[in-house]
C-alpha atoms as a PDB file:
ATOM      1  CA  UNK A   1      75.213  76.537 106.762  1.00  0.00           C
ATOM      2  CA  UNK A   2      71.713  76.692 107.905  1.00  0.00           C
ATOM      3  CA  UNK A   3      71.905  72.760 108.968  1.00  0.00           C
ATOM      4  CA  UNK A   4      74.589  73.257 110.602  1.00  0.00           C
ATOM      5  CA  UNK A   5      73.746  76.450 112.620  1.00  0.00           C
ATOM      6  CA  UNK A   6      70.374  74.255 113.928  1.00  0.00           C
ATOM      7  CA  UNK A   7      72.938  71.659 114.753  1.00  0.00           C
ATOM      8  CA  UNK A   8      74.995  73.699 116.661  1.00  0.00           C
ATOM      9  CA  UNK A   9      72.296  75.818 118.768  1.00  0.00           C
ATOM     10  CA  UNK A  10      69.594  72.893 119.108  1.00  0.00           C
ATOM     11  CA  UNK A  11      70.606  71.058 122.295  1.00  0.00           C
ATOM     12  CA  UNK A  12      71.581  74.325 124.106  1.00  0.00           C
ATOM     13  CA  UNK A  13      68.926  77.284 125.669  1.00  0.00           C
ATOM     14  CA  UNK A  14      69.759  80.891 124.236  1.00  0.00           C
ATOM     15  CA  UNK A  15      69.926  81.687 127.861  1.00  0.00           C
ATOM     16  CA  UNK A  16      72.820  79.128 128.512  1.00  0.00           C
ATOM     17  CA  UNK A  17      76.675  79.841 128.831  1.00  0.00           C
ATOM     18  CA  UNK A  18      77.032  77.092 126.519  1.00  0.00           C
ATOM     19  CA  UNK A  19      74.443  78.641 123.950  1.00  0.00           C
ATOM     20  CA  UNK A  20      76.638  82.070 124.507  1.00  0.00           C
ATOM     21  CA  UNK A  21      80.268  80.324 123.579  1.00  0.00           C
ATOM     22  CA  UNK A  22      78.705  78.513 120.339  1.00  0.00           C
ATOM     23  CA  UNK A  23      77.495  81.731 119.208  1.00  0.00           C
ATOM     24  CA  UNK A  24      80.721  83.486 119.691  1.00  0.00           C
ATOM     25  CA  UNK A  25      82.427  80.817 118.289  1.00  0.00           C
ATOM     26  CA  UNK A  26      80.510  80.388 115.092  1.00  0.00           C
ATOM     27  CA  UNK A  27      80.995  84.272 114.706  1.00  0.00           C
ATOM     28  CA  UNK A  28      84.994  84.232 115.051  1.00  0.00           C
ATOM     29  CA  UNK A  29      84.977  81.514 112.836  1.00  0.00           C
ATOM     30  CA  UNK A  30      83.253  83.480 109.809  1.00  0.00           C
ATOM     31  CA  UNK A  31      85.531  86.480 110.815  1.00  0.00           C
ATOM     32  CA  UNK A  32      88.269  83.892 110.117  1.00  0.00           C
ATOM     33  CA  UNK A  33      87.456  82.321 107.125  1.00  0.00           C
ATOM     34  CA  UNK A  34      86.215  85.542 105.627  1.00  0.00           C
ATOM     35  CA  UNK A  35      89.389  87.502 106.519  1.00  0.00           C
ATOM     36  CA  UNK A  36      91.345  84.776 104.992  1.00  0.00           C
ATOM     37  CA  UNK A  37      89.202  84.971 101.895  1.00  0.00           C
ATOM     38  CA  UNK A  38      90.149  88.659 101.562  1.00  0.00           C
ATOM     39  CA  UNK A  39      93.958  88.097 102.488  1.00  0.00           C
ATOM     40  CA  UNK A  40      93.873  85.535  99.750  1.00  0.00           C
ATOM     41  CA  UNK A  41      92.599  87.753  96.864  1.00  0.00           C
ATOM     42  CA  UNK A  42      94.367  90.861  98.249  1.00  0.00           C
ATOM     43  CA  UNK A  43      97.448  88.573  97.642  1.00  0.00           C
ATOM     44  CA  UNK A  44      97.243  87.539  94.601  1.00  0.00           C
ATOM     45  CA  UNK A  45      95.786  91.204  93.369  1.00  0.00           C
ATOM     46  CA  UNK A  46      99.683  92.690  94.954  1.00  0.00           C
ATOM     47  CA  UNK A  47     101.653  89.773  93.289  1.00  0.00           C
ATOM     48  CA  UNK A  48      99.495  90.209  89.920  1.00  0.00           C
ATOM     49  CA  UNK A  49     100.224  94.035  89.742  1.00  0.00           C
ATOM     50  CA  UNK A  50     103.232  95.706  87.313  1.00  0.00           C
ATOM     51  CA  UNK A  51     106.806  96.073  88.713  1.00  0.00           C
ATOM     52  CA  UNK A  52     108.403  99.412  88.184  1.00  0.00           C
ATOM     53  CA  UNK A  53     110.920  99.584  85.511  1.00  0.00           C
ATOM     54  CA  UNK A  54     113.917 101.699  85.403  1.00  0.00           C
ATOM     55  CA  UNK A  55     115.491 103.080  88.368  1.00  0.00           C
ATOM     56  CA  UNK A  56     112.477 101.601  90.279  1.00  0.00           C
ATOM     57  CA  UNK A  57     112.546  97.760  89.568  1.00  0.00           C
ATOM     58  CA  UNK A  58     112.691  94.454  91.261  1.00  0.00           C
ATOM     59  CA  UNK A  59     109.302  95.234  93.234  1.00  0.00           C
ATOM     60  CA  UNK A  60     105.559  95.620  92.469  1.00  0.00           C
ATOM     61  CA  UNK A  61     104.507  99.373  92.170  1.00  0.00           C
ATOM     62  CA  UNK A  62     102.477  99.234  95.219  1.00  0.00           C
ATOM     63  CA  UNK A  63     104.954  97.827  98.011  1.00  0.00           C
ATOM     64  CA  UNK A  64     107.186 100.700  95.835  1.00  0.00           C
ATOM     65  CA  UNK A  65     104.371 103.305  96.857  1.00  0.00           C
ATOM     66  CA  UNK A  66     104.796 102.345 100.677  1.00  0.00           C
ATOM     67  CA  UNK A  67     108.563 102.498 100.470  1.00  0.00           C
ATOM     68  CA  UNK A  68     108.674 105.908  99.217  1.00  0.00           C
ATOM     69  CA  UNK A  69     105.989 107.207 101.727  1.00  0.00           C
ATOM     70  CA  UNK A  70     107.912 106.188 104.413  1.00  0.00           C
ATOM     71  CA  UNK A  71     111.060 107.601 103.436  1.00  0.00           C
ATOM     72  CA  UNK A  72     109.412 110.566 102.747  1.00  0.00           C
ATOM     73  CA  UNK A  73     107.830 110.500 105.798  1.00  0.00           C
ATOM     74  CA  UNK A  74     110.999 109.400 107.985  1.00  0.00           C
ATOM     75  CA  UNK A  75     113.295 111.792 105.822  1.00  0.00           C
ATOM     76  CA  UNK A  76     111.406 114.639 107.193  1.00  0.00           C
ATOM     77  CA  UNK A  77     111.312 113.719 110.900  1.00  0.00           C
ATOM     78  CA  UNK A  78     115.003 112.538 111.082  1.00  0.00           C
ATOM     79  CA  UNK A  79     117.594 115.401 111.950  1.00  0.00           C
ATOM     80  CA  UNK A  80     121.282 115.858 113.046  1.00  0.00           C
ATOM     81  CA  UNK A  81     120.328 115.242 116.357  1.00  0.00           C
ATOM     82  CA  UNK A  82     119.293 111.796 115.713  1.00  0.00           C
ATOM     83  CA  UNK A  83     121.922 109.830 117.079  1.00  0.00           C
ATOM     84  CA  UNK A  84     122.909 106.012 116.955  1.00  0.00           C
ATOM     85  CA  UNK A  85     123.104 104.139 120.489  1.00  0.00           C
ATOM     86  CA  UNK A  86     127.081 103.634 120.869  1.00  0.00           C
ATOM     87  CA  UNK A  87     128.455 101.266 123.455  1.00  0.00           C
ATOM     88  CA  UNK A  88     132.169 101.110 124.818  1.00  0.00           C
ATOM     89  CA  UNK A  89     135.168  99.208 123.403  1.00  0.00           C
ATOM     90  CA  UNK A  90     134.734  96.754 126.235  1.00  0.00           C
ATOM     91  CA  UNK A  91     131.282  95.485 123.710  1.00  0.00           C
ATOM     92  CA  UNK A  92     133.079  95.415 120.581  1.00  0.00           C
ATOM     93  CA  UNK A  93     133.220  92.476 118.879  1.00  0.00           C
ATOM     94  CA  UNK A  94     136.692  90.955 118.073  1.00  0.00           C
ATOM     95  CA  UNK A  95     135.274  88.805 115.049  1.00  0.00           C
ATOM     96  CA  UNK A  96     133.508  91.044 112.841  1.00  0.00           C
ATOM     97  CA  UNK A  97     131.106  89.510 109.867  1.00  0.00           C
ATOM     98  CA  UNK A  98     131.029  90.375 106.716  1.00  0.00           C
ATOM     99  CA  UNK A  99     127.926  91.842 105.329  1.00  0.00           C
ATOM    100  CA  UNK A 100     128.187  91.086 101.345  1.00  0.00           C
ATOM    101  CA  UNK A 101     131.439  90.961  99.347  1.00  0.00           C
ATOM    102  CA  UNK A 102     130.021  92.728  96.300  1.00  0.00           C
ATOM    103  CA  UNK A 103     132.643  94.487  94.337  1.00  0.00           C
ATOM    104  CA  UNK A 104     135.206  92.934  96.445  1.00  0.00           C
ATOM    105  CA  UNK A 105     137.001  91.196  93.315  1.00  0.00           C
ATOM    106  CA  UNK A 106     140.423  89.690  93.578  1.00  0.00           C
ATOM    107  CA  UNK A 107     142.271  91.270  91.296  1.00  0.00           C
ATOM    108  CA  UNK A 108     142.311  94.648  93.338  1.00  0.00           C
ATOM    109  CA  UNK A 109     145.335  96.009  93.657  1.00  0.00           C
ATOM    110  CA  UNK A 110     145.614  98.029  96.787  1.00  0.00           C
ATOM    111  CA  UNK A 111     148.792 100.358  95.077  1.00  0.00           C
ATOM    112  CA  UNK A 112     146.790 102.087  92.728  1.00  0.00           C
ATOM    113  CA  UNK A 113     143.675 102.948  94.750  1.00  0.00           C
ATOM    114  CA  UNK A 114     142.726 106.568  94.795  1.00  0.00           C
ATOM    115  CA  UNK A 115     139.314 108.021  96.276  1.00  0.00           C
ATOM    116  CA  UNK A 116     137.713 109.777  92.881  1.00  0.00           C
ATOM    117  CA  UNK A 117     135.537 112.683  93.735  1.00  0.00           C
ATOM    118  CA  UNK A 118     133.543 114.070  91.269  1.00  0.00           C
ATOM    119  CA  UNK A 119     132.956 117.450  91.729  1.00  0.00           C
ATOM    120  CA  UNK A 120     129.964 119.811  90.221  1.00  0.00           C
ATOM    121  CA  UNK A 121     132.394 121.132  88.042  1.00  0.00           C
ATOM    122  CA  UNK A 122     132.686 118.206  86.248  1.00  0.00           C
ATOM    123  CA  UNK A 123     136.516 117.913  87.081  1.00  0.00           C
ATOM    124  CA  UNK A 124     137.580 114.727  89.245  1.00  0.00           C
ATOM    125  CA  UNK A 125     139.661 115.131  92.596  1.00  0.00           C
ATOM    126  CA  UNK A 126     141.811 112.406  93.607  1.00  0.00           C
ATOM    127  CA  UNK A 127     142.470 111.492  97.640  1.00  0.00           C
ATOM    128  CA  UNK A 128     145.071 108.954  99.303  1.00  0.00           C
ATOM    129  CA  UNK A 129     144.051 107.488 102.647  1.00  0.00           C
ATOM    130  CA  UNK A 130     147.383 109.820 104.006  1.00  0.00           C
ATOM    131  CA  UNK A 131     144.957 112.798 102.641  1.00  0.00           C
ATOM    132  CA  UNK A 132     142.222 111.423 104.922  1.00  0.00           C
ATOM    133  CA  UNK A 133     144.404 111.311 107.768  1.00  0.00           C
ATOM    134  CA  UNK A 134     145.226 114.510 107.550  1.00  0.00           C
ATOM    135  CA  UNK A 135     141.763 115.192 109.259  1.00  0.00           C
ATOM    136  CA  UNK A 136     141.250 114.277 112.719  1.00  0.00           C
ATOM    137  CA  UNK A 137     140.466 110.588 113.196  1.00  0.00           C
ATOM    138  CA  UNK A 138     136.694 110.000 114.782  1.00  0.00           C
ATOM    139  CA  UNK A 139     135.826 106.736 116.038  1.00  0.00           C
ATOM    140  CA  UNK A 140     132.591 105.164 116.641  1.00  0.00           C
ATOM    141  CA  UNK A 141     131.383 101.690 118.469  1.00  0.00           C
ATOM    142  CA  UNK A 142     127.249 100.922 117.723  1.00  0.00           C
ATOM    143  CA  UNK A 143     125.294  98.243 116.495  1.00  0.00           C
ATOM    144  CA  UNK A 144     125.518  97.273 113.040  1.00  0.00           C
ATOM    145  CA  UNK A 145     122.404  96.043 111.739  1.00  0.00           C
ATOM    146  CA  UNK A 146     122.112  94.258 108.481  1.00  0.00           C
ATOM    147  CA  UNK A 147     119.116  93.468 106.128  1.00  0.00           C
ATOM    148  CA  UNK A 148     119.782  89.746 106.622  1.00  0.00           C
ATOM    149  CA  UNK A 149     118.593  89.829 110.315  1.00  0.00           C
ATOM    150  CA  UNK A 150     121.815  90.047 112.492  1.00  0.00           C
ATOM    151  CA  UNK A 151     123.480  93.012 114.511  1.00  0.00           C
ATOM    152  CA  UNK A 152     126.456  93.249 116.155  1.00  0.00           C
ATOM    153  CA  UNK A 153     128.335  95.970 117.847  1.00  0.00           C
ATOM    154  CA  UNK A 154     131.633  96.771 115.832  1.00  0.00           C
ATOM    155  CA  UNK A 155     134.014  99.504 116.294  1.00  0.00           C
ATOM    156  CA  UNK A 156     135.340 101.999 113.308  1.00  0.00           C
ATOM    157  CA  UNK A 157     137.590 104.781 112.744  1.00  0.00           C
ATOM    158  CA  UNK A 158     137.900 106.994 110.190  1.00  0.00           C
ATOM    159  CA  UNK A 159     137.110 110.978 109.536  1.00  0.00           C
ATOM    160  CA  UNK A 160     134.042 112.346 109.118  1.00  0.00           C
ATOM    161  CA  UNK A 161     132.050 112.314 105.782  1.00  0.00           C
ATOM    162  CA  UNK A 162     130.693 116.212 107.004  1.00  0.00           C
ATOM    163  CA  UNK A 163     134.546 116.995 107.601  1.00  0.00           C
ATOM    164  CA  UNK A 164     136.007 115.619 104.633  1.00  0.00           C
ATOM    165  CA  UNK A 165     133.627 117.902 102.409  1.00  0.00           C
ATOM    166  CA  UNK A 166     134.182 121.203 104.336  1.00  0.00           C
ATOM    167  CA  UNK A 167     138.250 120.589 104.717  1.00  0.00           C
ATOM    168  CA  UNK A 168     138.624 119.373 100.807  1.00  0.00           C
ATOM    169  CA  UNK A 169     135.916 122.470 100.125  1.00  0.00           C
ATOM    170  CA  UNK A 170     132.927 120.630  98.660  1.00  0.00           C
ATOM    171  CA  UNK A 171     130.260 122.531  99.788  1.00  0.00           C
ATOM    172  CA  UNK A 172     128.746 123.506  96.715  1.00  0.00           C
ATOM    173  CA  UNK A 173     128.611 119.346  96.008  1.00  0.00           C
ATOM    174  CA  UNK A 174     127.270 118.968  99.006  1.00  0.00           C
ATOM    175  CA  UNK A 175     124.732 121.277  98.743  1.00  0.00           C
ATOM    176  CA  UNK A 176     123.074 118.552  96.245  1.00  0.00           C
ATOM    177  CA  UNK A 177     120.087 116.277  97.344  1.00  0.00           C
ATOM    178  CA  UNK A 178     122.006 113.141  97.288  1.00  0.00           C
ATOM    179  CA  UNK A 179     125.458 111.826  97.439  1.00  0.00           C
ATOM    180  CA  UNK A 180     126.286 108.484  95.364  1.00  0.00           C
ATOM    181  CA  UNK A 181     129.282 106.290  95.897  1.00  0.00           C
ATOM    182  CA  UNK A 182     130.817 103.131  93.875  1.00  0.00           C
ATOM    183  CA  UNK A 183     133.493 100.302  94.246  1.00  0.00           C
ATOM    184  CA  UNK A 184     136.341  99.967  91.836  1.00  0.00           C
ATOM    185  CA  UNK A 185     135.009  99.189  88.580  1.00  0.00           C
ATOM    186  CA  UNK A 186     131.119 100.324  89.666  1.00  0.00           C
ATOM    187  CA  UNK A 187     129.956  96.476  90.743  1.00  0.00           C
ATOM    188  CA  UNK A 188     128.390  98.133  93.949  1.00  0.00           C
ATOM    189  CA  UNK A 189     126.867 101.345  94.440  1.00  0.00           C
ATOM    190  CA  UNK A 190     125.068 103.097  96.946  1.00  0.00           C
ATOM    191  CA  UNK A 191     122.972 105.955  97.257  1.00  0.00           C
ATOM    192  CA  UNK A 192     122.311 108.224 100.094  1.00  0.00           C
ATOM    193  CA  UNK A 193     119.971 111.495 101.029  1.00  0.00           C
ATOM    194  CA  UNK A 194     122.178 113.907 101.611  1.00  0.00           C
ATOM    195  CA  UNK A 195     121.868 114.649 105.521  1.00  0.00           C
ATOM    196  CA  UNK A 196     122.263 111.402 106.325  1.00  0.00           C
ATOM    197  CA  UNK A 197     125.814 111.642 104.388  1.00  0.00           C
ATOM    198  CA  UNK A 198     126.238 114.958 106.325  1.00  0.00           C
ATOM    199  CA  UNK A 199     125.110 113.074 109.765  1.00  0.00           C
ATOM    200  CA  UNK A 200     128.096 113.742 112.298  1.00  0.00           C
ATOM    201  CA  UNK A 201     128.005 109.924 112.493  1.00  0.00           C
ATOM    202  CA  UNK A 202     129.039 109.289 109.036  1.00  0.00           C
ATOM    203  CA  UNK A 203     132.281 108.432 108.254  1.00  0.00           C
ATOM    204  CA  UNK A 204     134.938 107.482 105.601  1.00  0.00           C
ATOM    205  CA  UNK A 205     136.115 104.603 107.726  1.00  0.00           C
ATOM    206  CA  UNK A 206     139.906 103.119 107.295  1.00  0.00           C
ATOM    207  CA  UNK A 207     140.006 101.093 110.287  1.00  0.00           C
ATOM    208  CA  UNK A 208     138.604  98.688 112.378  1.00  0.00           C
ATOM    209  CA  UNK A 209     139.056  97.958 116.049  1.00  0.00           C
ATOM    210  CA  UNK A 210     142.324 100.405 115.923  1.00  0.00           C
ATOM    211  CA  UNK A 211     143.824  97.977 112.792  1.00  0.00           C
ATOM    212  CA  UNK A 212     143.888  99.186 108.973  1.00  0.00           C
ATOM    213  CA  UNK A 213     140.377  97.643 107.463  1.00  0.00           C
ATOM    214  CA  UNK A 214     140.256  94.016 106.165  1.00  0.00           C
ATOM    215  CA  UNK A 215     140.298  93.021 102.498  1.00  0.00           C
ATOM    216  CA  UNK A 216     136.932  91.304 103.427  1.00  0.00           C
ATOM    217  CA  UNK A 217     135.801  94.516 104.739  1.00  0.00           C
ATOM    218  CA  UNK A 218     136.384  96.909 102.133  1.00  0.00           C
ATOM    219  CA  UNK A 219     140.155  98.154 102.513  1.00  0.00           C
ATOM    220  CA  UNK A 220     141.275 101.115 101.923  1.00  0.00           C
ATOM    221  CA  UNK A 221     138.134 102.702 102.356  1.00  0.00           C
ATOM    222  CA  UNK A 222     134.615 102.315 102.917  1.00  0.00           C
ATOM    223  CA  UNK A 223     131.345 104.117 104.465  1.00  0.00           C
ATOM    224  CA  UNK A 224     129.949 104.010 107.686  1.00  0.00           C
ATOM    225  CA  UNK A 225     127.139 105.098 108.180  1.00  0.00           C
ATOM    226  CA  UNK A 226     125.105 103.830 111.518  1.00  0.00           C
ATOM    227  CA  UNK A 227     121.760 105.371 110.855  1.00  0.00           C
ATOM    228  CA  UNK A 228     121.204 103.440 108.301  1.00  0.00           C
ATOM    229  CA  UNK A 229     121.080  99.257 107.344  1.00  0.00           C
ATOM    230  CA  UNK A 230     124.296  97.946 106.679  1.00  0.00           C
ATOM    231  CA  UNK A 231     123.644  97.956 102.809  1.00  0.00           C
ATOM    232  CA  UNK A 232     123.983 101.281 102.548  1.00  0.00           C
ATOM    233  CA  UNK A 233     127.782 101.096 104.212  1.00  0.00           C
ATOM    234  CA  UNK A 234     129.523 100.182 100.962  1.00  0.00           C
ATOM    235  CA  UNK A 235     133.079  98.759 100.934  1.00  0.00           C
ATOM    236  CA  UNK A 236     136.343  99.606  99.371  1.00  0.00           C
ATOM    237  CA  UNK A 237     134.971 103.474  97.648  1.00  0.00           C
ATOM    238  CA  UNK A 238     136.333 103.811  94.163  1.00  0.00           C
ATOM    239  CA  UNK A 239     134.087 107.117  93.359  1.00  0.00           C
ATOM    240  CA  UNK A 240     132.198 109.781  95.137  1.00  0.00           C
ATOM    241  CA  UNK A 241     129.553 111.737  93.365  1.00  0.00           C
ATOM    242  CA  UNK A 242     126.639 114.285  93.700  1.00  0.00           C
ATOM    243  CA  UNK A 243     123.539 114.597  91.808  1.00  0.00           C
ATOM    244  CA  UNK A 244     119.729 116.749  92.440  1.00  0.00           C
ATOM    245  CA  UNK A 245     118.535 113.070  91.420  1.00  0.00           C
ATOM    246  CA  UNK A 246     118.246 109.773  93.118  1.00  0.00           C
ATOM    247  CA  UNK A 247     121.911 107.789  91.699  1.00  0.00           C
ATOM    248  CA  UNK A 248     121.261 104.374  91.297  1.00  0.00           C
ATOM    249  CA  UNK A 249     121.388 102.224  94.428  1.00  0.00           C
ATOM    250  CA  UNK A 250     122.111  98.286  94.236  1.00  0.00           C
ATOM    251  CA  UNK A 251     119.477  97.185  96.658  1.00  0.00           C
ATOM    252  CA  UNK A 252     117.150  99.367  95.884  1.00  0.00           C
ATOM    253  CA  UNK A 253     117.243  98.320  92.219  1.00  0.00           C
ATOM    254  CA  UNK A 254     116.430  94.771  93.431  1.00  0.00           C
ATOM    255  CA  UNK A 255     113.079  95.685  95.657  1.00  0.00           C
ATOM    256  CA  UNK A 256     114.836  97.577  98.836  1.00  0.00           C
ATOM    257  CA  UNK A 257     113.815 100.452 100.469  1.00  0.00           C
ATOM    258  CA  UNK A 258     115.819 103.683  98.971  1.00  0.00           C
ATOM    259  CA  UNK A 259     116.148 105.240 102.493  1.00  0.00           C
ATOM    260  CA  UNK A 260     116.961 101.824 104.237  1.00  0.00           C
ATOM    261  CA  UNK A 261     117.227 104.189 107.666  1.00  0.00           C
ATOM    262  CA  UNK A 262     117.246 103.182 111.099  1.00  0.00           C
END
């Protein structure tokens, strides 16, 4: 290093412009190499350390530290009032994609669907879409925004999640920390803080763009919830629950973020 240091300075005058740029440059190249150094190590230190194991796996326990910080941090600042842009029907798209077909099999048979809710009680409450629609219908248009990277502005209908429990009288459920929801036959599940269920946004969606939901979009039923990533929007509802405790979450058992909020 010292060799080449001489090498560098010895043709110029410390008083010289070009004496000035070598210097600099010499410095921002140890800043470099040394940050790299440290990125390196710091690397391999993160990728070296213990997963979490249980209802916290699929993600080393530090990036798991960061996760939860910021949903407790985000949880707290987030209100009722926080509201998802929403365009008009002119912005819709007519082609919709599909965000994950998980629990989507195709042996479903569409006859024998009933929304399970599982109240506090213990006892299990059973819904028909014609007992949804006995609520008024809201509709929404915003952006959907998936984990994958794309967004596109879709339009729903459906009733209210914050409706549905005060008409059906499930306050006492959802006076619980968290709501948790699964397809037919529990392949996907999903779940969700609480106000963020109760967000006037929410909804138990049945259509989309004015037309009973897709197969490939979770028909009879699914979630919408636009203050949140799309992962947390799960198709075709089998079972509603409530629980003081975090229910398991597919994503988040895989390395997602819990909260997965917008």
């Amino acid at each position: 290093m010292k060799k080449t240091t001489r090498h560098l300075f010895a043709n110029y005058s410390k008083t010289s412009v070009e004496y000035k740029a070598a210097k600099k440059t010499l410095i921002s190249f140890t800043i470099f190499i040394t940050l790299a150094i440290v990125a390196v190590f710091s690397w391999r230190w993160l990728w070296n350390q213990p997963f979490d194991n249980g209802i916290q796996g699929g993600i080393q326990k530090p990036f798991r530290s960061i996760l939860n910080l910021n949903e407790k941090v985000f949880g707290n600042l987030e209100s009722a009032g926080h509201l998802a842009k929403t365009y008009p029907v002119s912005e819709a798209a007519k082609r919709v994609r599909v965000n994950g077909n998980i629990g989507l099999g195709n042996n479903f048979d569409a006859t024998k669907w009933k929304l399970q809710v599982v109240k506090s009680s213990g006892d299990t409450a059973y819904f028909t879409i014609e007992d949804l629609k006995r609520l008024p219908k809201t509709e929404i248009i915003f952006n959907f925004k998936c984990i994958e990277g794309w967004n596109q502005i879709t339009w729903w209908g459906g009733v209210r999640f914050a409706d549905f429990i005060k008409f059906y009288h499930l306050e006492n459920e959802s006076s619980m920390k968290y709501v948790g929801m699964t397809t037919p036959g529990n392949e996907y599940y999903v779940g969700i803080d609480m106000p963020s269920a109760l967000h006037p946004q929410t909804l138990l969606c049945y259509e989309m763009n004015r037309q009973p939901l897709p197969m490939n979009q979770g028909f009879p039923l699914r979630l919408i919830i636009p203050v949140k990533y799309g992962i947390k929007s799960i198709k075709r509802i089998g079972t509603i629950f409530f629980s003081n405790e975090k229910p398991p979450d597919y994503w988040f058992e895989r390395g997602y973020d819990y909260y997965a909020g917008l």
